[in-house]
C-alpha atoms as a PDB file:
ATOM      1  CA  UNK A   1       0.000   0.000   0.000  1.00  0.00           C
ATOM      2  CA  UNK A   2       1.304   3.366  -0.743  1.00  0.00           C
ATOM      3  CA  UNK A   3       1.618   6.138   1.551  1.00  0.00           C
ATOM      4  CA  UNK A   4      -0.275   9.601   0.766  1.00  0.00           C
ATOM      5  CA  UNK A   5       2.022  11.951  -0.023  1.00  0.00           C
ATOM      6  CA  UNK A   6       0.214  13.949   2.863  1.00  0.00           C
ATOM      7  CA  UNK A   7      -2.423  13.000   6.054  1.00  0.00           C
ATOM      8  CA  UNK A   8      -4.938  15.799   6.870  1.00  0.00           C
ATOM      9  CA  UNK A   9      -5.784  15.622  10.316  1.00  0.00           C
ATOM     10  CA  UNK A  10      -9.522  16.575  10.581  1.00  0.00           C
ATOM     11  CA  UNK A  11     -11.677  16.798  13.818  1.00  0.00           C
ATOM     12  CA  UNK A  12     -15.006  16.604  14.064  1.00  0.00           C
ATOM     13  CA  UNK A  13     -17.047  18.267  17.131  1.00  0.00           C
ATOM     14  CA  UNK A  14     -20.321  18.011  17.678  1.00  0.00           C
ATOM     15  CA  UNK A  15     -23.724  16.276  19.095  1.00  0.00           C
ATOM     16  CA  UNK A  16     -22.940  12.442  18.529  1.00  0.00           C
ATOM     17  CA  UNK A  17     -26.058   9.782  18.301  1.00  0.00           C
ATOM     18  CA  UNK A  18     -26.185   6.002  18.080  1.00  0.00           C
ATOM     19  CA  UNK A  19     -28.606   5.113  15.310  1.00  0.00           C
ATOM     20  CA  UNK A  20     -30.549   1.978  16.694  1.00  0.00           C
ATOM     21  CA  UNK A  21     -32.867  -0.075  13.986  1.00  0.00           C
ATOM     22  CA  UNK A  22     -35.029  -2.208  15.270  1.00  0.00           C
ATOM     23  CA  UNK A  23     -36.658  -4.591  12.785  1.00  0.00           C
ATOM     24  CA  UNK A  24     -39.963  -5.980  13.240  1.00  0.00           C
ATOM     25  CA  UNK A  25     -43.338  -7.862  11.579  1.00  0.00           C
ATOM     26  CA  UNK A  26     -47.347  -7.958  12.421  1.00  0.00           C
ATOM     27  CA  UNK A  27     -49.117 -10.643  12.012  1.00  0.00           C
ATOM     28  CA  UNK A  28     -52.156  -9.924  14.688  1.00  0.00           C
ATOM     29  CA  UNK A  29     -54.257  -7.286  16.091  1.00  0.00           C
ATOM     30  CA  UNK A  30     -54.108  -6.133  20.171  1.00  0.00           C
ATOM     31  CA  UNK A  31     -56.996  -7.263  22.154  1.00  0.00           C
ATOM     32  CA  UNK A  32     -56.537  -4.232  24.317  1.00  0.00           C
ATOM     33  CA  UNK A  33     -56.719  -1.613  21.766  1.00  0.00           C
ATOM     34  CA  UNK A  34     -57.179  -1.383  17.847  1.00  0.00           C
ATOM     35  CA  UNK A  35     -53.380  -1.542  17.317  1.00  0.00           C
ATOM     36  CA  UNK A  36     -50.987  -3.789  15.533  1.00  0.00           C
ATOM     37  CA  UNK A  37     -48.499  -6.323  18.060  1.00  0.00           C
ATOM     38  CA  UNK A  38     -45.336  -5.920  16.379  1.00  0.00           C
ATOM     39  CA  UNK A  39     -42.744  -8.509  16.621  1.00  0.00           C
ATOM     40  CA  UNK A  40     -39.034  -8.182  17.105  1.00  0.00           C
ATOM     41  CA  UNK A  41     -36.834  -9.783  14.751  1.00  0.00           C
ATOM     42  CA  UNK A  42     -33.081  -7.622  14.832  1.00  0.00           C
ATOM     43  CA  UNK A  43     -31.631  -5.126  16.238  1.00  0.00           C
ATOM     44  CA  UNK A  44     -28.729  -3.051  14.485  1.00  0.00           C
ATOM     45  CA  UNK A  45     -26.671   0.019  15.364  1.00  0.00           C
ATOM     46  CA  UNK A  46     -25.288   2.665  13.345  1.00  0.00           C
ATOM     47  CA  UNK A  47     -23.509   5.907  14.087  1.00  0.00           C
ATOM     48  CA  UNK A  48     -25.378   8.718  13.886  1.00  0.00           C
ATOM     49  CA  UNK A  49     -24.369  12.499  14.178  1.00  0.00           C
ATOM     50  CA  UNK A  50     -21.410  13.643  14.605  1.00  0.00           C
ATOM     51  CA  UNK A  51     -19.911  10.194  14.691  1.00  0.00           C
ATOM     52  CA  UNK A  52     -21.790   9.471  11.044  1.00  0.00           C
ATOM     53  CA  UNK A  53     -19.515  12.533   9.708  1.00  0.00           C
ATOM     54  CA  UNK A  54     -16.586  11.392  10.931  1.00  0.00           C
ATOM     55  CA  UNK A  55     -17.195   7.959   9.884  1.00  0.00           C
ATOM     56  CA  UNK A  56     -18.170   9.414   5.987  1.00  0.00           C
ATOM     57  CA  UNK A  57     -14.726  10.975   6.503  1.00  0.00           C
ATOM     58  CA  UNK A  58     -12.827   7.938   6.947  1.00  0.00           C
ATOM     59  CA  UNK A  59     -14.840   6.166   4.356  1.00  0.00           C
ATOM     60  CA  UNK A  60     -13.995   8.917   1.899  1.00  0.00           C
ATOM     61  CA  UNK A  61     -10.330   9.763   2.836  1.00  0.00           C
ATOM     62  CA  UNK A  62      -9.253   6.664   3.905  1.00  0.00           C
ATOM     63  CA  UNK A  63      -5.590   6.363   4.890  1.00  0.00           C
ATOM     64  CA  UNK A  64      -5.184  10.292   3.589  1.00  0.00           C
ATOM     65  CA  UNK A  65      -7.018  11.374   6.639  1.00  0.00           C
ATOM     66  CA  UNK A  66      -6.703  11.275  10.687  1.00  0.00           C
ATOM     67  CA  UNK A  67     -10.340  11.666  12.086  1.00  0.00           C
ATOM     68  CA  UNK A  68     -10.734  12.817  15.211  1.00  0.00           C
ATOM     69  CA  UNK A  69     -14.382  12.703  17.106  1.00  0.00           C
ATOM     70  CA  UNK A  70     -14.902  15.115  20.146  1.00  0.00           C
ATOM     71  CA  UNK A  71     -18.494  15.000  21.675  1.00  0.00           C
ATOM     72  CA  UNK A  72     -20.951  13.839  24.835  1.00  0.00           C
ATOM     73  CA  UNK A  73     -21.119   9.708  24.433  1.00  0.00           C
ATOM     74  CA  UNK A  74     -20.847   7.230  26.841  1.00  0.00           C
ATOM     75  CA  UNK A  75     -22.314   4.063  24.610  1.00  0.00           C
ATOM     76  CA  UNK A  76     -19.510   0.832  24.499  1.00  0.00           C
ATOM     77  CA  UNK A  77     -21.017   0.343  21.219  1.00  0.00           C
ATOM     78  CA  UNK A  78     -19.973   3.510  19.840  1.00  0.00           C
ATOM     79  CA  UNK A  79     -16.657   3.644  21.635  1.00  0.00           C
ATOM     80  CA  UNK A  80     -15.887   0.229  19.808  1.00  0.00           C
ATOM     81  CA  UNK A  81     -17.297   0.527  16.530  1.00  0.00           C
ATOM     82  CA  UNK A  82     -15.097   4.124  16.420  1.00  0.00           C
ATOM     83  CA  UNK A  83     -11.858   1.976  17.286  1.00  0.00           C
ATOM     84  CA  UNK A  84     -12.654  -0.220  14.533  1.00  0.00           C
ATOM     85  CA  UNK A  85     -13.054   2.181  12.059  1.00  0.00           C
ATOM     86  CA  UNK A  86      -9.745   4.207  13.165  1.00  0.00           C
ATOM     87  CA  UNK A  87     -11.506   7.002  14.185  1.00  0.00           C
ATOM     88  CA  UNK A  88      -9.871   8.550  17.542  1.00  0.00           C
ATOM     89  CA  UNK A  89     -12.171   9.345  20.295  1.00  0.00           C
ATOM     90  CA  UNK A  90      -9.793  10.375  23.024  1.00  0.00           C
ATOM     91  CA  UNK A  91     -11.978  13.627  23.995  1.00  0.00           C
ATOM     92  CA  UNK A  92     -15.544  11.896  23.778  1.00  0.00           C
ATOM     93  CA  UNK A  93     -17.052  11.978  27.145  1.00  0.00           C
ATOM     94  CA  UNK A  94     -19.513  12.103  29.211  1.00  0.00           C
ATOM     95  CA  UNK A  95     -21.991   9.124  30.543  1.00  0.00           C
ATOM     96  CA  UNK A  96     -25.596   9.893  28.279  1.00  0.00           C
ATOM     97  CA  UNK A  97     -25.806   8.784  25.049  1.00  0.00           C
ATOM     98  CA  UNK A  98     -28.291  10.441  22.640  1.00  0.00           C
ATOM     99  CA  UNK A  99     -30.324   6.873  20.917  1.00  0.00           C
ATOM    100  CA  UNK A 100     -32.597   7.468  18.117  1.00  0.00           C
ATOM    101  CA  UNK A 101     -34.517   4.366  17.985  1.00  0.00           C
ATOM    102  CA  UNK A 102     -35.994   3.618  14.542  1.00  0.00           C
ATOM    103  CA  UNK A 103     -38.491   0.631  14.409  1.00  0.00           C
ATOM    104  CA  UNK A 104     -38.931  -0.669  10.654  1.00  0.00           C
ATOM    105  CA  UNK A 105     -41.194  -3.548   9.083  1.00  0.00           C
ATOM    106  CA  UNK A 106     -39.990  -6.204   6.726  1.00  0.00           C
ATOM    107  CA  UNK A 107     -40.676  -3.752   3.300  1.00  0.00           C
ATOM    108  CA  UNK A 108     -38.513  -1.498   5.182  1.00  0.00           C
ATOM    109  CA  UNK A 109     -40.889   1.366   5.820  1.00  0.00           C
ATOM    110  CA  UNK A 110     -40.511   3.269   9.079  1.00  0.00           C
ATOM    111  CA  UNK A 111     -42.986   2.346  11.406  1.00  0.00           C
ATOM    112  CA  UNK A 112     -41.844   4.675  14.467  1.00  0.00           C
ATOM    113  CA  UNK A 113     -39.114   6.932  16.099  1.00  0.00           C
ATOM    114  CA  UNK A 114     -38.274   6.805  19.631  1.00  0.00           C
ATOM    115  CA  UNK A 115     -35.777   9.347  20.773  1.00  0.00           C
ATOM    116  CA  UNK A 116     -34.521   8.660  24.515  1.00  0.00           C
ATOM    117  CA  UNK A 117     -34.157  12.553  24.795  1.00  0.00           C
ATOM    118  CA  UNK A 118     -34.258  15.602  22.672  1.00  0.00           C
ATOM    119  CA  UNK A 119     -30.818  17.501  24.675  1.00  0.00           C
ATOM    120  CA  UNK A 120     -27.807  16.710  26.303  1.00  0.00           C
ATOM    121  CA  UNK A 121     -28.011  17.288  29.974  1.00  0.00           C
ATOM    122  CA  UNK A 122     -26.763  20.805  31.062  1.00  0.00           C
ATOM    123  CA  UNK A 123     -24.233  18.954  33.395  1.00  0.00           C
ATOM    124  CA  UNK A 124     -22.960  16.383  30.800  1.00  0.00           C
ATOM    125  CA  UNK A 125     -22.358  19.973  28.424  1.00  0.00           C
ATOM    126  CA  UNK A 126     -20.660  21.605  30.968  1.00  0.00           C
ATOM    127  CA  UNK A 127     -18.610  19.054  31.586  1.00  0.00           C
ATOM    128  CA  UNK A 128     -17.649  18.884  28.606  1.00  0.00           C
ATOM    129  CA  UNK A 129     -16.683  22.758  28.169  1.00  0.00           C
ATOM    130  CA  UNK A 130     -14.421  22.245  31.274  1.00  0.00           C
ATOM    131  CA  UNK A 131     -12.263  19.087  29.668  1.00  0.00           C
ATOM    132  CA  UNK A 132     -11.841  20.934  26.140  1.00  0.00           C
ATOM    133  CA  UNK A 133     -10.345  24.216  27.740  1.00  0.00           C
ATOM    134  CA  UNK A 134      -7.579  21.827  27.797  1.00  0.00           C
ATOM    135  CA  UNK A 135      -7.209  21.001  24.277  1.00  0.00           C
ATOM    136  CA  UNK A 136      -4.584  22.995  22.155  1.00  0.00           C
ATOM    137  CA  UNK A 137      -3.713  19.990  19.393  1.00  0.00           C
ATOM    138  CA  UNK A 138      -3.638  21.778  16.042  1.00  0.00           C
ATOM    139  CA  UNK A 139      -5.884  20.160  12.875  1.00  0.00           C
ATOM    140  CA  UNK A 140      -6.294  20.918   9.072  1.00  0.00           C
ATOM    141  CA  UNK A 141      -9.871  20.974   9.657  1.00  0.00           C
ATOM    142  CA  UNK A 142     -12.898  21.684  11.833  1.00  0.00           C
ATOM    143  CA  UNK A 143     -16.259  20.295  11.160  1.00  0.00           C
ATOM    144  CA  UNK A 144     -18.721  21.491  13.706  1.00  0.00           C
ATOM    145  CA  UNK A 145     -21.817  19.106  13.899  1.00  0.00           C
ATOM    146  CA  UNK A 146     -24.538  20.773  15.039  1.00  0.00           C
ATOM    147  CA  UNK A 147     -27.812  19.450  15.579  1.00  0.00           C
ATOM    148  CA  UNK A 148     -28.605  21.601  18.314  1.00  0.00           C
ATOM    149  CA  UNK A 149     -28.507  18.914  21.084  1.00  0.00           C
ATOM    150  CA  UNK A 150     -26.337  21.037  23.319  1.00  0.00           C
ATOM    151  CA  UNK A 151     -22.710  19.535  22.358  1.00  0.00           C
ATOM    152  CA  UNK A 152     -21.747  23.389  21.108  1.00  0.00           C
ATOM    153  CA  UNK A 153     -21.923  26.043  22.891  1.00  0.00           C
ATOM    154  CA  UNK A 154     -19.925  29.471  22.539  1.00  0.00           C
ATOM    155  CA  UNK A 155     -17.334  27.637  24.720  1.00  0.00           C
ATOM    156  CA  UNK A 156     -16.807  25.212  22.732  1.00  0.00           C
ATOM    157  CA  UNK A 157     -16.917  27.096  19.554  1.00  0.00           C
ATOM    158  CA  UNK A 158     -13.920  29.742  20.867  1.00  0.00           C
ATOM    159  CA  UNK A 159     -11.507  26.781  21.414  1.00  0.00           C
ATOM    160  CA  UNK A 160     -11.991  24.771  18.648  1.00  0.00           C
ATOM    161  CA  UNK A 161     -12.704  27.271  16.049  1.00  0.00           C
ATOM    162  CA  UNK A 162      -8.810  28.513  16.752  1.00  0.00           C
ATOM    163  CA  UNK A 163      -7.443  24.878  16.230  1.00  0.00           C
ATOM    164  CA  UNK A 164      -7.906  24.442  12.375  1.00  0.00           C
ATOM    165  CA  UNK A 165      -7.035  26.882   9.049  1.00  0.00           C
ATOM    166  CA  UNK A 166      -9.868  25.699   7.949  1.00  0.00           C
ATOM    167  CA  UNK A 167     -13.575  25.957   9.896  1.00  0.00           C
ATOM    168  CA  UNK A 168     -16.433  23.663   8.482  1.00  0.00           C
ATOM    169  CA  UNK A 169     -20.364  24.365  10.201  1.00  0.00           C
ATOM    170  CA  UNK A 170     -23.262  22.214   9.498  1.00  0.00           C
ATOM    171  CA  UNK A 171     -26.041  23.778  12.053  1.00  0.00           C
ATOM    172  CA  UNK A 172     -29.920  23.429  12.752  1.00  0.00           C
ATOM    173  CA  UNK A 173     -30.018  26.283  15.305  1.00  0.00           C
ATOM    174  CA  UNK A 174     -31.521  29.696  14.601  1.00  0.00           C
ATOM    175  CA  UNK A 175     -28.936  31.951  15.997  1.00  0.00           C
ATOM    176  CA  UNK A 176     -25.637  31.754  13.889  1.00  0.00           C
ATOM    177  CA  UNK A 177     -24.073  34.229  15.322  1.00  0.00           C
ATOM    178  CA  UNK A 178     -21.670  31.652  17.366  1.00  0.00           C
ATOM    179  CA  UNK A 179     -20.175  30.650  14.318  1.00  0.00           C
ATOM    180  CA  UNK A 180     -19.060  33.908  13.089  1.00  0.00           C
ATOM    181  CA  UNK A 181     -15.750  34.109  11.594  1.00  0.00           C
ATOM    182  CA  UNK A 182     -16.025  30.541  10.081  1.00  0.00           C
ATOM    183  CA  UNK A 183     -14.989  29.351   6.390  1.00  0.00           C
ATOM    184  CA  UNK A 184     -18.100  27.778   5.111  1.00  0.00           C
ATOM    185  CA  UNK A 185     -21.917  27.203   6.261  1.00  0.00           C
ATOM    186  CA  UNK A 186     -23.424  24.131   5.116  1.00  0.00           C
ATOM    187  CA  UNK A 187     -27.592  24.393   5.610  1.00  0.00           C
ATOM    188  CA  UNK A 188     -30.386  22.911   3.929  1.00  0.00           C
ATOM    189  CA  UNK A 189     -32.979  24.764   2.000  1.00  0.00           C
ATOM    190  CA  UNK A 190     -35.550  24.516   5.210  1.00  0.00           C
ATOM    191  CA  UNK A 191     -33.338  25.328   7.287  1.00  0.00           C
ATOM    192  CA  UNK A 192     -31.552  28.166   4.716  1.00  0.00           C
ATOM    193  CA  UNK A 193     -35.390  29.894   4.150  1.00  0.00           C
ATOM    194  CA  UNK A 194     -35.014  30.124   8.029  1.00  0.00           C
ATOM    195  CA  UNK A 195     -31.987  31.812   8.147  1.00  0.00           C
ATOM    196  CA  UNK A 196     -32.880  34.121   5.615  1.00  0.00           C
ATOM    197  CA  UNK A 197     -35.755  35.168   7.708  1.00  0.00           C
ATOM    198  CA  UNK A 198     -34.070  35.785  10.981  1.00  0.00           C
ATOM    199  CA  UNK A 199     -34.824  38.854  12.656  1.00  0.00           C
ATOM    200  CA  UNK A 200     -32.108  38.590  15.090  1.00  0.00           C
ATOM    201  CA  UNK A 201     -29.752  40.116  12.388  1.00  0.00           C
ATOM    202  CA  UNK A 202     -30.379  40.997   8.515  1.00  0.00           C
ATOM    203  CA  UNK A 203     -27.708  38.428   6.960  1.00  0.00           C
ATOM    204  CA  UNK A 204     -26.347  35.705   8.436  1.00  0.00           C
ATOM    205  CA  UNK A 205     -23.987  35.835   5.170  1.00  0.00           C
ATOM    206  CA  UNK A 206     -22.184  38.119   6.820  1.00  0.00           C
ATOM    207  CA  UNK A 207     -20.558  35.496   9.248  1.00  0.00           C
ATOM    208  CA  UNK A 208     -19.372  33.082   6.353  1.00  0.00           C
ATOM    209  CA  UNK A 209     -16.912  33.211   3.755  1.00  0.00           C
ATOM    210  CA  UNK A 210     -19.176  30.486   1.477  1.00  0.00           C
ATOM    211  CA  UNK A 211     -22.710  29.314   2.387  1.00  0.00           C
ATOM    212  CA  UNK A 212     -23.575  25.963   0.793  1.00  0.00           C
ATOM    213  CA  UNK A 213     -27.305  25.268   0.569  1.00  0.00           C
ATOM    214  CA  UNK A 214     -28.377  21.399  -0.159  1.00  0.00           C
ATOM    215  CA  UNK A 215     -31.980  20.794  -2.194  1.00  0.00           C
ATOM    216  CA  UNK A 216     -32.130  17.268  -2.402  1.00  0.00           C
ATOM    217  CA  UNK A 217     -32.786  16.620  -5.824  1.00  0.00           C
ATOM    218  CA  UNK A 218     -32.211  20.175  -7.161  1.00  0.00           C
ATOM    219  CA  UNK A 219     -28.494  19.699  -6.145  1.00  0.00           C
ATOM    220  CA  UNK A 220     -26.815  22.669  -4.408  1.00  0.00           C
ATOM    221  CA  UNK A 221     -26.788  26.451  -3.944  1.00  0.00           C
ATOM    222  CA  UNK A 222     -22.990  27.518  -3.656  1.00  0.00           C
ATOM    223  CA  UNK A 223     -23.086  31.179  -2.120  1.00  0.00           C
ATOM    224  CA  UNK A 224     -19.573  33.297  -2.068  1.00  0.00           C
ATOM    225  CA  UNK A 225     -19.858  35.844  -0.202  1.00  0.00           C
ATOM    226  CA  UNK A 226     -18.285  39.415  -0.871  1.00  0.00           C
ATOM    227  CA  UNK A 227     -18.123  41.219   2.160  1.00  0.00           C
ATOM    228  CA  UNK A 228     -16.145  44.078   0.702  1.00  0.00           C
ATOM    229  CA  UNK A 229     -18.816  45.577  -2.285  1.00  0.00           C
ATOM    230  CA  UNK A 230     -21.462  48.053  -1.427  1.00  0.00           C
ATOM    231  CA  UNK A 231     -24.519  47.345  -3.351  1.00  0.00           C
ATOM    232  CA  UNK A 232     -27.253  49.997  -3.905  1.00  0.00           C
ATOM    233  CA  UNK A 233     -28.501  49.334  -6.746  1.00  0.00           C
ATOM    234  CA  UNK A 234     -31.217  45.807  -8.116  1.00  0.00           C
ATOM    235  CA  UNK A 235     -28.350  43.104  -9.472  1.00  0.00           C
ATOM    236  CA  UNK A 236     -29.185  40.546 -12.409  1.00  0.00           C
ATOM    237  CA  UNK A 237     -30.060  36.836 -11.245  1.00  0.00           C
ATOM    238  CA  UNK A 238     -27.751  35.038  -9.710  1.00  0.00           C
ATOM    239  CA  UNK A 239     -26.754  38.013  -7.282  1.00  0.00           C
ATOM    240  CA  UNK A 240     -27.856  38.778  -3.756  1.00  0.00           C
ATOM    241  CA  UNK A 241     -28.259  42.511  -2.253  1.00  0.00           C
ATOM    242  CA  UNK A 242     -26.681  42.370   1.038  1.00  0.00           C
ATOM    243  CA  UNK A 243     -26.699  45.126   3.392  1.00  0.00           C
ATOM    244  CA  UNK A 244     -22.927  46.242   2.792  1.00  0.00           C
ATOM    245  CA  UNK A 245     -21.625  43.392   0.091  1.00  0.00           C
ATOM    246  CA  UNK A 246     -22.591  41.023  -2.619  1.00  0.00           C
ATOM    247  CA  UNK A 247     -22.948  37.794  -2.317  1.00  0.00           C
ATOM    248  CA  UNK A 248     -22.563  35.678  -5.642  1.00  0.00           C
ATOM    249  CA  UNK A 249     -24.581  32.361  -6.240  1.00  0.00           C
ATOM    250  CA  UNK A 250     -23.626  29.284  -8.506  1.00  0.00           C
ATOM    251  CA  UNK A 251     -26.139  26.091  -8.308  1.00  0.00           C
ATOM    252  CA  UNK A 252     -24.953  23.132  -9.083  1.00  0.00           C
ATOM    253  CA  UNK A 253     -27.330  20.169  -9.947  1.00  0.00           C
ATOM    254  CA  UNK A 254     -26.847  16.467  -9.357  1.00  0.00           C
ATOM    255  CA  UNK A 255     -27.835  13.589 -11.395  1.00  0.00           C
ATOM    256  CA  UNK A 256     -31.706  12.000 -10.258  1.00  0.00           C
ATOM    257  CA  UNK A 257     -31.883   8.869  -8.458  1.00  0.00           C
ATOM    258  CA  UNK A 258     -34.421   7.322  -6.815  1.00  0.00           C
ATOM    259  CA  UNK A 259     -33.927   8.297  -3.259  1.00  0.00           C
ATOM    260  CA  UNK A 260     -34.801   5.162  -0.822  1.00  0.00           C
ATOM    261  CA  UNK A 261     -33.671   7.019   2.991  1.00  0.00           C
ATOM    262  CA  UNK A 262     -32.565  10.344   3.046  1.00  0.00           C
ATOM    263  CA  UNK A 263     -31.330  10.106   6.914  1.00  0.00           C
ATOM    264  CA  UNK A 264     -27.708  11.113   7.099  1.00  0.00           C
ATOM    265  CA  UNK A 265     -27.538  12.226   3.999  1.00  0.00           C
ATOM    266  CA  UNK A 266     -26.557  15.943   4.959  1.00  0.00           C
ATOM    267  CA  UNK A 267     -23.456  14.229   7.319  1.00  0.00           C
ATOM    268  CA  UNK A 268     -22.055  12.638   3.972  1.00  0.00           C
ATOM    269  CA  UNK A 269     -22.300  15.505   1.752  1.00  0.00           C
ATOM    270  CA  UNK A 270     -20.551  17.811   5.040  1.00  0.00           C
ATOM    271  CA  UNK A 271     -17.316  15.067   5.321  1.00  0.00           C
ATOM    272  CA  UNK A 272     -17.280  14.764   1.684  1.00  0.00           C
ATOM    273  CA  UNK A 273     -17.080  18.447   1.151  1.00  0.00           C
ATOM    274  CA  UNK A 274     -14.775  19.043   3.845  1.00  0.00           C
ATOM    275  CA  UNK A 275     -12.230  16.563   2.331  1.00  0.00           C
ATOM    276  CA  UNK A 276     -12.519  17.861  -0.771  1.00  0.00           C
ATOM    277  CA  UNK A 277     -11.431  21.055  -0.024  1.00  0.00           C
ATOM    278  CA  UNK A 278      -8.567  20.088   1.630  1.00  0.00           C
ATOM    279  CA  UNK A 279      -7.186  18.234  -0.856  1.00  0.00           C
ATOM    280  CA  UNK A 280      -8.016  20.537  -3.738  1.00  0.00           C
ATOM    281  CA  UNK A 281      -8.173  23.428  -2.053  1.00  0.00           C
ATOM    282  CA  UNK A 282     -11.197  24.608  -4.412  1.00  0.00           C
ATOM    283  CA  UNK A 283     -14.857  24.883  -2.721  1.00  0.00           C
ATOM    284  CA  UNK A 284     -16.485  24.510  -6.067  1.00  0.00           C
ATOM    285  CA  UNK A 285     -14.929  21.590  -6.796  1.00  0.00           C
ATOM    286  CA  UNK A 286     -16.109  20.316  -3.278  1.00  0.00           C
ATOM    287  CA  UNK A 287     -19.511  20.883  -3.762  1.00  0.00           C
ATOM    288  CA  UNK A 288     -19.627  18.810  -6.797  1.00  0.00           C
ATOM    289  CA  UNK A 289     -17.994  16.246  -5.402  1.00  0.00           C
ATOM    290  CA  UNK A 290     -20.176  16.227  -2.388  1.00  0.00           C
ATOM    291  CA  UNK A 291     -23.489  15.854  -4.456  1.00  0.00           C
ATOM    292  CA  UNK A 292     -22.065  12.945  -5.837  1.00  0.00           C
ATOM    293  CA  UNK A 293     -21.157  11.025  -2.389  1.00  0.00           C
ATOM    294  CA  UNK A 294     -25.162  12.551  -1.034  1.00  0.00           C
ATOM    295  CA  UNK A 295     -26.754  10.867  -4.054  1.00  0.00           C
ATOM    296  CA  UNK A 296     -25.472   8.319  -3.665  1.00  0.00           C
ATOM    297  CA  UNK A 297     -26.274   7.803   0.009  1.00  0.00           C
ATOM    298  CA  UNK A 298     -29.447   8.258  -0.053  1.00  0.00           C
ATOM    299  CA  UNK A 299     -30.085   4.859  -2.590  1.00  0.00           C
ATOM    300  CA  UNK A 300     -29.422   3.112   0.842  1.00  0.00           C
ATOM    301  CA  UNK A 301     -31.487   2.388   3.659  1.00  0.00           C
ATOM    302  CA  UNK A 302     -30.894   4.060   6.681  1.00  0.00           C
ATOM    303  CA  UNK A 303     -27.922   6.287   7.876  1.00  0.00           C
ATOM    304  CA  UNK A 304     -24.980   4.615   5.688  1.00  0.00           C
ATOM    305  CA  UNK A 305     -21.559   6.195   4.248  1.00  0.00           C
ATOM    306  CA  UNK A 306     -20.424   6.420   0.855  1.00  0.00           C
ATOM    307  CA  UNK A 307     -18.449   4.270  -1.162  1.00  0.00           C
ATOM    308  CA  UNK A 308     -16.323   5.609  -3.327  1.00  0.00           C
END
């Protein structure tokens, strides 16, 4: 096996789940109540979160990448399946473990989601806080997975956003301002239309240097933002009026499929485009390549990683 001429060392931070399937058949009717009795037939566990990033990252980069995993998890199952993988998980702590328990029939179809919790415990959080004022080991890259669990808070964010060159946010929580400073924003089109209607502050733009917006089938929004134009004046399509700069948009589609589980999904395309712009150093290029890995993804069931 050859060695890369170079190994990025990339961590991820963030809220980490463990992604629990539980497969099951009816075949009768409750006497109790006018409900199905289901009937357990396997249980299987995937890494969710966080730890489904990082483990898209090591599927993608391989031996050209050290992943790191820093998060609130105290699951075995987790802690070993990371080790397998390679994935170091030396500043994953806590003892709760955020389960999302997904109960499927035999055609596949989700018949129910059972979280054990929606947030991390404010204990568990600042616990965490306290071990990572500790932390000063330097990275290429920092992905911040945020699902708005409680993982990241503005403690968290001013050590680890000074760790990397590069800064990587994929976020589901209304304020942004946390992240301000970062490279790029990764957000869905729900979650973008949000954004853009914020009244705590006019443009979240304004914290980015790109803003990447996914669209499922449409393919991606890549948004570059110019935060040294003033624009007073209506701009041809394409262009966004910003209060003091201009912020220039390039969509890029992606080829059809037929989309069979879309969970995870948005954790592939963030690894893949965080590897790609290390090693190419070109965010277009990234996005591109991220589609790819994201439609690809989402032709398998449940939360899965790409194969390249």
């Amino acid at each position: 096996m050859e060695t890369p001429e170079k190994v990025y060392k990339v961590l991820v931070v963030g809220d980490i789940m463990l992604d629990q399937y539980t497969h099951v058949k009816t075949t009768r009717q409750a006497e109790e109540a006018k409900i199905p009795v289901w009937d357990e037939l396997r249980q299987e566990y995937r890494l969710g979160g966080a730890a489904n990033v990082a483990h898209n990252l090591k599927a993608i980069g391989k031996d050209e990448v050290e992943v790191h995993l820093a998060g609130i998890c105290g699951s075995l199952v987790v802690i070993h399946r990371l080790r397998e993988l390679g994935i170091k998980n030396d500043r994953m702590l806590g003892h709760e473990t955020m389960i999302k328990r997904r109960f499927v029939d035999e055609n596949k179809n989700f018949v129910m989601r059972l979280d054990n919790f929606q947030k991390f415990d404010n204990a568990e959080v600042k616990f965490f806080e306290m071990m990572m004022d500790y932390w000063e080991q330097q990275f290429d890259c920092v992905i911040f997975s945020d699902y708005d669990k409680g993982t990241i808070t503005p403690a968290v964010v001013s050590v680890f956003k000074k760790l990397a060159p590069l800064t990587i946010v994929d976020s589901k929580r209304a304020d942004l301002r946390i992240f301000d400073g970062m490279n790029i924003l990764k957000v869905n089109e729900k979650e973008y239309s949000a954004q853009v209607s914020n009244k705590l502050y006019p443009n979240f733009t304004e914290f980015f240097q790109y803003v990447v917006v996914t669209r499922g089938g449409e393919g991606s929004t890549l948004i570059m933002c110019d935060h040294t134009k003033s624009v007073k004046r209506t701009l041809s399509p394409g262009v966004i009026i910003g209060d003091s700069y201009t912020n220039h948009s390039e969509e890029f589609p992606v080829i059809r499929v037929m989309a069979k589980d879309v969970t995870g999904c948005g954790d592939t395309h963030t690894a893949a485009m965080a590897f790609c712009t290390l090693k190419t150093r070109d965010v277009r290029s990234a996005v591109k390549f991220a589609n790819s890995c994201a439609a690809q993804v989402v032709q398998k069931f449940g939360t899965s990683v790409v194969d390249l």
